[in-house]
N, C-alpha and C. Protein backbone atom coordinates (compact mmCIF):
# COMPACT_ATOMS: atom_id res chain seq x y z
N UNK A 1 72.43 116.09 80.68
CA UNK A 1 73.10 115.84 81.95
C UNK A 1 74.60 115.99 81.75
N UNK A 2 75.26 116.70 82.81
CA UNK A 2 76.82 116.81 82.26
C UNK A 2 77.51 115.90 82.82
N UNK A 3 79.14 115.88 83.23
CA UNK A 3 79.92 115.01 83.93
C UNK A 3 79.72 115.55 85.32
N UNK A 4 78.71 116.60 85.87
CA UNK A 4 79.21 116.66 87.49
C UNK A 4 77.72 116.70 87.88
N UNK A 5 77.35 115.63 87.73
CA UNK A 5 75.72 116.12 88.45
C UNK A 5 75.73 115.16 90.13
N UNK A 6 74.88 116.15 90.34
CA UNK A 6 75.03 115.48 91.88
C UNK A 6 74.87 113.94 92.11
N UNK A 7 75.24 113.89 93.86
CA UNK A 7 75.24 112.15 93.90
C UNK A 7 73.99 111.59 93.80
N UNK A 8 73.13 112.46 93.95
CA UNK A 8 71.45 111.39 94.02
C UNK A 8 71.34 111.50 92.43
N UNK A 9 71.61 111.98 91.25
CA UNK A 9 71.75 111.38 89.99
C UNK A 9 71.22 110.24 89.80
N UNK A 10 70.37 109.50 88.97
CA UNK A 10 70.15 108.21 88.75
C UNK A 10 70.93 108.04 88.01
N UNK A 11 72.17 107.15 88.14
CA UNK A 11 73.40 106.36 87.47
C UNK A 11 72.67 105.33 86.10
N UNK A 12 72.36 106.08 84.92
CA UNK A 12 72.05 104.75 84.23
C UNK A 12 72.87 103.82 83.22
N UNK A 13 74.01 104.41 82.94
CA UNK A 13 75.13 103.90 82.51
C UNK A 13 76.18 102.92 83.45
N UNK A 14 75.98 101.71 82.90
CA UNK A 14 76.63 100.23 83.73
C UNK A 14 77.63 100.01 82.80
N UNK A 15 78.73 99.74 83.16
CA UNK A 15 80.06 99.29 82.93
C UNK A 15 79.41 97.59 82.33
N UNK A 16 79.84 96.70 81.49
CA UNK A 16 79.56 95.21 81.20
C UNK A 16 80.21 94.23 81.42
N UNK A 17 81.48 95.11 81.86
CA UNK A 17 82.93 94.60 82.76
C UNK A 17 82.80 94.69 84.42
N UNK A 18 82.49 95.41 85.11
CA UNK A 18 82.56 95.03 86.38
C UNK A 18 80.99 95.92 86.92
N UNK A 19 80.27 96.14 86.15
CA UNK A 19 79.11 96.80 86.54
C UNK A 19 78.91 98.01 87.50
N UNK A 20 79.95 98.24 87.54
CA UNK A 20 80.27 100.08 88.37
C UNK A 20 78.77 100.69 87.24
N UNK A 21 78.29 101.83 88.11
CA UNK A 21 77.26 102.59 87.19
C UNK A 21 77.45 104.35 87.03
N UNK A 22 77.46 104.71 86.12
CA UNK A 22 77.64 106.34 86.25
C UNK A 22 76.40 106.81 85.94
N UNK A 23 76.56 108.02 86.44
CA UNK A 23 75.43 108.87 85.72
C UNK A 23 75.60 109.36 84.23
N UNK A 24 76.91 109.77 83.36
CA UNK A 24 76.58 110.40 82.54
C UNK A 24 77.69 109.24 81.08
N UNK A 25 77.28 108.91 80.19
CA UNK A 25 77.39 108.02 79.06
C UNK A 25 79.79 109.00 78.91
N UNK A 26 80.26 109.71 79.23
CA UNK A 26 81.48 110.10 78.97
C UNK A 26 82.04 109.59 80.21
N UNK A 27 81.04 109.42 81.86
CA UNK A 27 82.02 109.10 82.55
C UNK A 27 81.98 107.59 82.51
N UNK A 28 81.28 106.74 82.07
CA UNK A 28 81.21 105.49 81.80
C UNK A 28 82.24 105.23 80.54
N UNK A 29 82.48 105.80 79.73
CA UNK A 29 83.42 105.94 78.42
C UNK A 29 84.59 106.01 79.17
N UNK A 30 85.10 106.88 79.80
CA UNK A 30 86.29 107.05 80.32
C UNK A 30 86.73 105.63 81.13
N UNK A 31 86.07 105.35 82.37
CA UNK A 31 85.96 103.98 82.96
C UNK A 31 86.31 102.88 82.18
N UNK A 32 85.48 102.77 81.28
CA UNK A 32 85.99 101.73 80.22
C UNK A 32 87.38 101.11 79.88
N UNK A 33 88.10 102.58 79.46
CA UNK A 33 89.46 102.83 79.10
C UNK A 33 90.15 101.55 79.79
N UNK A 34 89.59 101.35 81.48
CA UNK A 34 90.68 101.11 82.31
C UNK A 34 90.98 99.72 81.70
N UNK A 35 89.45 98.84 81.85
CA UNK A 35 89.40 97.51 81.29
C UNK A 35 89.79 96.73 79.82
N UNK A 36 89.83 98.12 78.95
CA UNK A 36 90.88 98.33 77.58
C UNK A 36 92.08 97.80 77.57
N UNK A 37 92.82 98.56 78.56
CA UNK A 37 93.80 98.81 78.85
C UNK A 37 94.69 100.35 77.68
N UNK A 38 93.42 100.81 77.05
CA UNK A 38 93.72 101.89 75.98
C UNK A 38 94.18 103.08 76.78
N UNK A 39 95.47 103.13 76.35
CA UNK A 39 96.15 104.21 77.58
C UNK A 39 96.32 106.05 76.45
N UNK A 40 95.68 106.27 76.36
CA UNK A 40 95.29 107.59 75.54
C UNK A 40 96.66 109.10 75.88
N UNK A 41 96.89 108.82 77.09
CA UNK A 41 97.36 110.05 77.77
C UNK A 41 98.89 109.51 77.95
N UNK A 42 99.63 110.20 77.51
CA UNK A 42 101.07 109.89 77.70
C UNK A 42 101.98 110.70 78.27
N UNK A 43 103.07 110.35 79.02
CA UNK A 43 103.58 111.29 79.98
C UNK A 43 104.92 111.77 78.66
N UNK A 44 105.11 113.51 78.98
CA UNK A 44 106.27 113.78 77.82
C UNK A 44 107.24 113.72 78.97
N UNK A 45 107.16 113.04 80.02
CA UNK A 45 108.87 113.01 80.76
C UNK A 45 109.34 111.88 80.79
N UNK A 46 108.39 110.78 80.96
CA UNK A 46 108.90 109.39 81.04
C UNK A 46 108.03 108.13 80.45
N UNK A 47 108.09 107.30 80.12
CA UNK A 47 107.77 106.33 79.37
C UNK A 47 106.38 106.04 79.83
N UNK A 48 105.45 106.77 80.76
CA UNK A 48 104.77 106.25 81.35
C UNK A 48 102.54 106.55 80.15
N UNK A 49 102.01 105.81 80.34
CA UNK A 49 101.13 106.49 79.72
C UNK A 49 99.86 105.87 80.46
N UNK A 50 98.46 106.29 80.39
CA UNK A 50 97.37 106.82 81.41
C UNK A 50 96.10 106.63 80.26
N UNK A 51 94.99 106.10 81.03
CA UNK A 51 93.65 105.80 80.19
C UNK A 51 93.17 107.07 80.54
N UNK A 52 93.72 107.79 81.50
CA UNK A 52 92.60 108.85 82.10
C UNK A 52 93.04 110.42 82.34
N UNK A 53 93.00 111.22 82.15
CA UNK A 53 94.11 112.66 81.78
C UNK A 53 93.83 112.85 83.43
N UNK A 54 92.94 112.41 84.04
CA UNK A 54 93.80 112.80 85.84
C UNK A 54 94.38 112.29 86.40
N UNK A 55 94.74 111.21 85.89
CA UNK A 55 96.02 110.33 86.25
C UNK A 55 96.98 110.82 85.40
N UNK A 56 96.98 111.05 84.31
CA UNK A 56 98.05 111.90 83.95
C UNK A 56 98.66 113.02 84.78
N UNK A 57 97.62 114.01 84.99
CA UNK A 57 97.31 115.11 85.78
C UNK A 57 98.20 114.94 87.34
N UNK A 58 97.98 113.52 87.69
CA UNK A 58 98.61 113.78 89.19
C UNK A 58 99.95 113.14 88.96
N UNK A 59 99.97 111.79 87.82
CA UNK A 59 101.82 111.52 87.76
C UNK A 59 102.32 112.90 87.47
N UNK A 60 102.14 113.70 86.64
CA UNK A 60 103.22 114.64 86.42
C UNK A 60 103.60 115.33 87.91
N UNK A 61 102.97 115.08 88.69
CA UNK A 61 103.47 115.66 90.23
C UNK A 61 104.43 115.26 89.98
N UNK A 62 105.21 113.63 90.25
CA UNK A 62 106.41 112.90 90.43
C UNK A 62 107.62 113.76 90.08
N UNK A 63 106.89 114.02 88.53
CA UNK A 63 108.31 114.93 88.11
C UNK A 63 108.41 116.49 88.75
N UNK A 64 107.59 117.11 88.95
CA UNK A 64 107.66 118.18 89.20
C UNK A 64 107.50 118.66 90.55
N UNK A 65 107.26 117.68 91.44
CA UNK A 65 106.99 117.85 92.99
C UNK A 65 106.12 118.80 93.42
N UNK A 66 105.31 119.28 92.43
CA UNK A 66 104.13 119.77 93.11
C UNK A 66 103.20 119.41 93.87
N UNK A 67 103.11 119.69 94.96
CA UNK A 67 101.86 119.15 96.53
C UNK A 67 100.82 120.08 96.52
N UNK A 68 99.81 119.92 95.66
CA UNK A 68 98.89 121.30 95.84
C UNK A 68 97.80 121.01 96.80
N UNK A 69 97.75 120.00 97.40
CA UNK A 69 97.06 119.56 98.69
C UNK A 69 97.48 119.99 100.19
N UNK A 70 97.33 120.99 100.66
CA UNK A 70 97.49 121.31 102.03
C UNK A 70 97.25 120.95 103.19
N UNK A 71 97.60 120.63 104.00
CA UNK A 71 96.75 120.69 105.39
C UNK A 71 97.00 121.30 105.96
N UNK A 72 94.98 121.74 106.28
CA UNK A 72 95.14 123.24 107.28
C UNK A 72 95.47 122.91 108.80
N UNK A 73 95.73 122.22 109.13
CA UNK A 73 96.38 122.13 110.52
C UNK A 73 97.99 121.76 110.90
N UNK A 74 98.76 121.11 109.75
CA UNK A 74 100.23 121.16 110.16
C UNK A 74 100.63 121.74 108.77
N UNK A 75 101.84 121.49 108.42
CA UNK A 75 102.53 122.32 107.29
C UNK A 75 102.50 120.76 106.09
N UNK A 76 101.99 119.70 106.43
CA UNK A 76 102.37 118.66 105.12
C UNK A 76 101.77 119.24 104.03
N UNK A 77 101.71 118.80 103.19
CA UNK A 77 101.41 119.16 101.89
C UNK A 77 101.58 117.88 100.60
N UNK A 78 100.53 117.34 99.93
CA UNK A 78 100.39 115.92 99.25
C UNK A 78 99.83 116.70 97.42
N UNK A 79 100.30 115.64 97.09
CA UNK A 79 100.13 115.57 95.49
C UNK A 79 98.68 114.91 95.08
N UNK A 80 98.16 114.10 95.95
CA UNK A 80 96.68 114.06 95.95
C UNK A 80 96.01 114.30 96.76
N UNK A 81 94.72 114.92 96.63
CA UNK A 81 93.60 114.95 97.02
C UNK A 81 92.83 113.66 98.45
N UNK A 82 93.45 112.80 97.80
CA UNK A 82 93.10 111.35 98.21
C UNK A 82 94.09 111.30 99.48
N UNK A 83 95.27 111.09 99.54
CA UNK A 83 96.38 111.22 100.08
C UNK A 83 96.02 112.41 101.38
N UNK A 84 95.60 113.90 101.26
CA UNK A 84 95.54 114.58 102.42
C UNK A 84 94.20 113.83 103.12
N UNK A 85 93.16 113.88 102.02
CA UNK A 85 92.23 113.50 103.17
C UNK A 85 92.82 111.66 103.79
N UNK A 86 93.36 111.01 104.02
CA UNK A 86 93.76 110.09 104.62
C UNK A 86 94.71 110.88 105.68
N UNK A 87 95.75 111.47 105.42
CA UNK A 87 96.60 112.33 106.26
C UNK A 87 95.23 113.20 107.87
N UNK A 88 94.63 113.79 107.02
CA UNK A 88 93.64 114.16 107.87
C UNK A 88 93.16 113.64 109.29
N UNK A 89 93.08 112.45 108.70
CA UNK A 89 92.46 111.41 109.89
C UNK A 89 93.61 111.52 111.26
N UNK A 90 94.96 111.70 111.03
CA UNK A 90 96.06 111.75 112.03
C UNK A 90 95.50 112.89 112.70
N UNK A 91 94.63 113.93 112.37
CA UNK A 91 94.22 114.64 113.56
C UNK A 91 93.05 114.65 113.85
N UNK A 92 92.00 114.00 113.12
CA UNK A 92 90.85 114.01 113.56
C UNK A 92 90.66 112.74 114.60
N UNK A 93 91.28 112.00 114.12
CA UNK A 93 91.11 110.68 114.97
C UNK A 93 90.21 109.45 114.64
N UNK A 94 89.44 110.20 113.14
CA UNK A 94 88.70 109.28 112.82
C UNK A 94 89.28 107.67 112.29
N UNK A 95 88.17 107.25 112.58
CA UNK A 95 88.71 105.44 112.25
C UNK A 95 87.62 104.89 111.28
N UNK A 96 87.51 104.80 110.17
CA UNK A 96 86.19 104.77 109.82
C UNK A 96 86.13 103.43 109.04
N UNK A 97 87.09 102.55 109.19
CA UNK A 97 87.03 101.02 108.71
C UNK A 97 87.22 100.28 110.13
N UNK A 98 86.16 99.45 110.24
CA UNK A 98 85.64 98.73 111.30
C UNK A 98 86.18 97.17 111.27
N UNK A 99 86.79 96.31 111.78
CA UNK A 99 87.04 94.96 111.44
C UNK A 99 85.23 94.18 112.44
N UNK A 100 85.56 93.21 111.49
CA UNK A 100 83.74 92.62 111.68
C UNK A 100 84.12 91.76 112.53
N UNK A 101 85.42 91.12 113.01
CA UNK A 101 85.32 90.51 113.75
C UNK A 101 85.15 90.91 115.21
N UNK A 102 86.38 91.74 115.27
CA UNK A 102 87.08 92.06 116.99
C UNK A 102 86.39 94.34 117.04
N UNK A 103 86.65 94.52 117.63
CA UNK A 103 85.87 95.23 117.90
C UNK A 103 87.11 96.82 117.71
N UNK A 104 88.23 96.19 116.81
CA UNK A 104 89.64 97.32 116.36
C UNK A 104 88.54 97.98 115.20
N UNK A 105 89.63 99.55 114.60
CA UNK A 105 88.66 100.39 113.91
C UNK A 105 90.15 100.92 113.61
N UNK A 106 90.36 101.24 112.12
CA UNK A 106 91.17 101.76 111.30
C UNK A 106 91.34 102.86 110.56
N UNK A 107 92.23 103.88 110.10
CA UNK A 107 92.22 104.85 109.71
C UNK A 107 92.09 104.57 108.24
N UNK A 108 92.57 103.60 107.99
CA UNK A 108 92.96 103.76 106.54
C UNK A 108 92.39 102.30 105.99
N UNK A 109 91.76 101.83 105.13
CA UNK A 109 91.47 100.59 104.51
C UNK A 109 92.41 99.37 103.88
N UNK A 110 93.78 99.99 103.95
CA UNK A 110 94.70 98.94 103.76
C UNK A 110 94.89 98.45 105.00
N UNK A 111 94.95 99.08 106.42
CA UNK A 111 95.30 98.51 107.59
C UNK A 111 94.38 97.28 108.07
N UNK A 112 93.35 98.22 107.68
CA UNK A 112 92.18 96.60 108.04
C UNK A 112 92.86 95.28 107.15
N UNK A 113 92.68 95.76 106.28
CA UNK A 113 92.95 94.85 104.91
C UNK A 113 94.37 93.87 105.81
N UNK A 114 95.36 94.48 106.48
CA UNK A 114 96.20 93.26 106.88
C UNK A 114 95.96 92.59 107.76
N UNK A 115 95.08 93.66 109.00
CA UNK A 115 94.24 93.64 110.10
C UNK A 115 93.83 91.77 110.34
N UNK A 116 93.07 91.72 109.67
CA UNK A 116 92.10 90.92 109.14
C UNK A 116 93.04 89.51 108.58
N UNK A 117 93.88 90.05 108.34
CA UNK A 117 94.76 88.37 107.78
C UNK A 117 95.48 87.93 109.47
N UNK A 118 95.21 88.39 110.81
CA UNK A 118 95.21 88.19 111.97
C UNK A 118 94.06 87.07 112.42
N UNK A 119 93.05 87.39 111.40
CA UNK A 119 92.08 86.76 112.22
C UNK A 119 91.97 85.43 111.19
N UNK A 120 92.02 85.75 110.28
CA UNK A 120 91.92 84.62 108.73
C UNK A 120 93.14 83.74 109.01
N UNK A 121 94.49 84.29 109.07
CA UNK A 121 95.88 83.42 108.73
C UNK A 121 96.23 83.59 107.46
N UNK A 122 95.35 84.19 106.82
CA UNK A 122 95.88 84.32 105.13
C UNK A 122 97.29 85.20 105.00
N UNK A 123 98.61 84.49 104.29
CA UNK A 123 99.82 84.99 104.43
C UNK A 123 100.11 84.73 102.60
N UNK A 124 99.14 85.84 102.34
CA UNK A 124 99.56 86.15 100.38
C UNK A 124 100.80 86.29 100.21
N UNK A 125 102.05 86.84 101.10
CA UNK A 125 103.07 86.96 100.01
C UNK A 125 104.28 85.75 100.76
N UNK A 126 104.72 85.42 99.28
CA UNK A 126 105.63 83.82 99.28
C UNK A 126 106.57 84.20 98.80
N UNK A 127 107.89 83.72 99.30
CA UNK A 127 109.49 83.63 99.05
C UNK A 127 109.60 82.36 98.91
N UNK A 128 109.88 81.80 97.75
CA UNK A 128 109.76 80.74 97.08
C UNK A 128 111.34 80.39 97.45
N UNK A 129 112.40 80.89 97.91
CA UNK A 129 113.85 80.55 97.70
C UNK A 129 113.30 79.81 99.34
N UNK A 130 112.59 79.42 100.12
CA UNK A 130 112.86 79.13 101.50
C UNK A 130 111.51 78.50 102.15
N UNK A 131 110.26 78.61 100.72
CA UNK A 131 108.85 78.34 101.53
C UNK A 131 107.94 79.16 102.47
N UNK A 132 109.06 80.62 102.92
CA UNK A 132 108.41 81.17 103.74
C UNK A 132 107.13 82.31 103.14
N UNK A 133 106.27 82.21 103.93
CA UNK A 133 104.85 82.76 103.83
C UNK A 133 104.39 84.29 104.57
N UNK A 134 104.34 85.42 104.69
CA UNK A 134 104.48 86.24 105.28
C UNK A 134 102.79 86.81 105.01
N UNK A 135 102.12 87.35 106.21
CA UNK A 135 100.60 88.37 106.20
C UNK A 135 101.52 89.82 105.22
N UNK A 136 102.33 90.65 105.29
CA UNK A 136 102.52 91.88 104.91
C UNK A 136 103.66 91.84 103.76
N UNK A 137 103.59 92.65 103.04
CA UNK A 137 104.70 92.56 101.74
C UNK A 137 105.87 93.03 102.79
N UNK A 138 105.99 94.01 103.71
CA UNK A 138 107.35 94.29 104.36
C UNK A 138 107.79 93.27 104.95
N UNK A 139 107.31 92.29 105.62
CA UNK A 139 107.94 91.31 106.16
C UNK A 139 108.44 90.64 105.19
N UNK A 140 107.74 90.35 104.44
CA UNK A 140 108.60 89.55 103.29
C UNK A 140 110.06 90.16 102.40
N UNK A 141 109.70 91.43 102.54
CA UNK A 141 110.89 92.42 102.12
C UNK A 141 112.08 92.08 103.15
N UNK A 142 111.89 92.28 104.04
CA UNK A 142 112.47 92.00 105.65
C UNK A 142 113.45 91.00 105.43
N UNK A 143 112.59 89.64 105.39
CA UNK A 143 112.81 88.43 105.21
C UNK A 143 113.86 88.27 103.97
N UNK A 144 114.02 88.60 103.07
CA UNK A 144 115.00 88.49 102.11
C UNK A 144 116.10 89.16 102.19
N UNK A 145 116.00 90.14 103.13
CA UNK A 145 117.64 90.92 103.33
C UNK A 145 118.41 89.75 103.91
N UNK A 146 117.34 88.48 104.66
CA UNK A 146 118.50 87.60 105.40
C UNK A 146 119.09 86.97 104.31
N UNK A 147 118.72 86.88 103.09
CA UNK A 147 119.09 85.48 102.34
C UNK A 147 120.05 86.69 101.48
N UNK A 148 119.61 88.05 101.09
CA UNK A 148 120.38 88.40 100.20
C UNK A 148 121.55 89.02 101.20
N UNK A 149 121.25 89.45 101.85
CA UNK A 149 122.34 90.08 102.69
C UNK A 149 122.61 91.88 102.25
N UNK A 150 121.17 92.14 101.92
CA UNK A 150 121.00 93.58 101.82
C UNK A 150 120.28 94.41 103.23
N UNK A 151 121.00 95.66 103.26
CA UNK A 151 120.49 96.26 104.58
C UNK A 151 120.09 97.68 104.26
């Protein structure tokens, strides 16, 4: 069996760390790496180094600004794969994360993700200089230009 066999594959290789399953004993090896923290792949531009040579593969964009991701309907152009197809959705219209409560529908899975601290109250990020509690890291960014007096 190689590294690209299709998705109906029976996955018999389980991770013992978070139980993700692959199909083939190298892509379970690689995975591993992450929970290592054994960073194998090192960047020759900047201090940076990678368990996985396609993460290598896409930081070196940073330095080199290559976007080899297109979209065939406007002129953007992205450094991942991952990245256009999210871009995508701005013209398809799709919404394909659903909130379970209220009956809103999201493009992207971080939006729910704050979405949802609407309905909870959960306000994860804390500015400890003042007590204040914020749902989104920008507000909290926000919130500290008052105290630092950055604009």
């Amino acid at each position: 069996m190689n590294d690209f066999t299709s998705c109906s594959a029976k996955k018999q290789y389980s991770c013992d760390v978070c139980n993700k399953s692959f199909t083939s004993k190298s892509g379970l090896t690689t995975h591993q790496r992450m929970h290592t923290k054994k960073k194998l792949y090192p960047c020759d531009v900047c201090v940076k180094s990678f368990s996985q040579s396609g993460h290598l593969t896409t930081h070196r964009r940073t330095h080199t600004g290559e976007k080899p991701y297109a979209c065939d309907v406007c002129v953007k152009s992205f450094s991942e794969c991952g990245t256009l197809k999210k871009h995508r959705r701005t013209h398809t219209g799709e919404k394909p994360y659903d909130c379970d409560v209220c009956d809103m529908s999201f493009s992207q899975s971080g939006t729910l993700t704050c979405h949802r601290r609407t309905h909870t109250g959960e306000k994860p990020y804390a500015w400890d200089v003042c007590d204040m509690t914020f749902s989104q890291s920008c507000n909290l960014t926000t919130h500290r230009r008052t105290h630092t007096g950055e604009f």
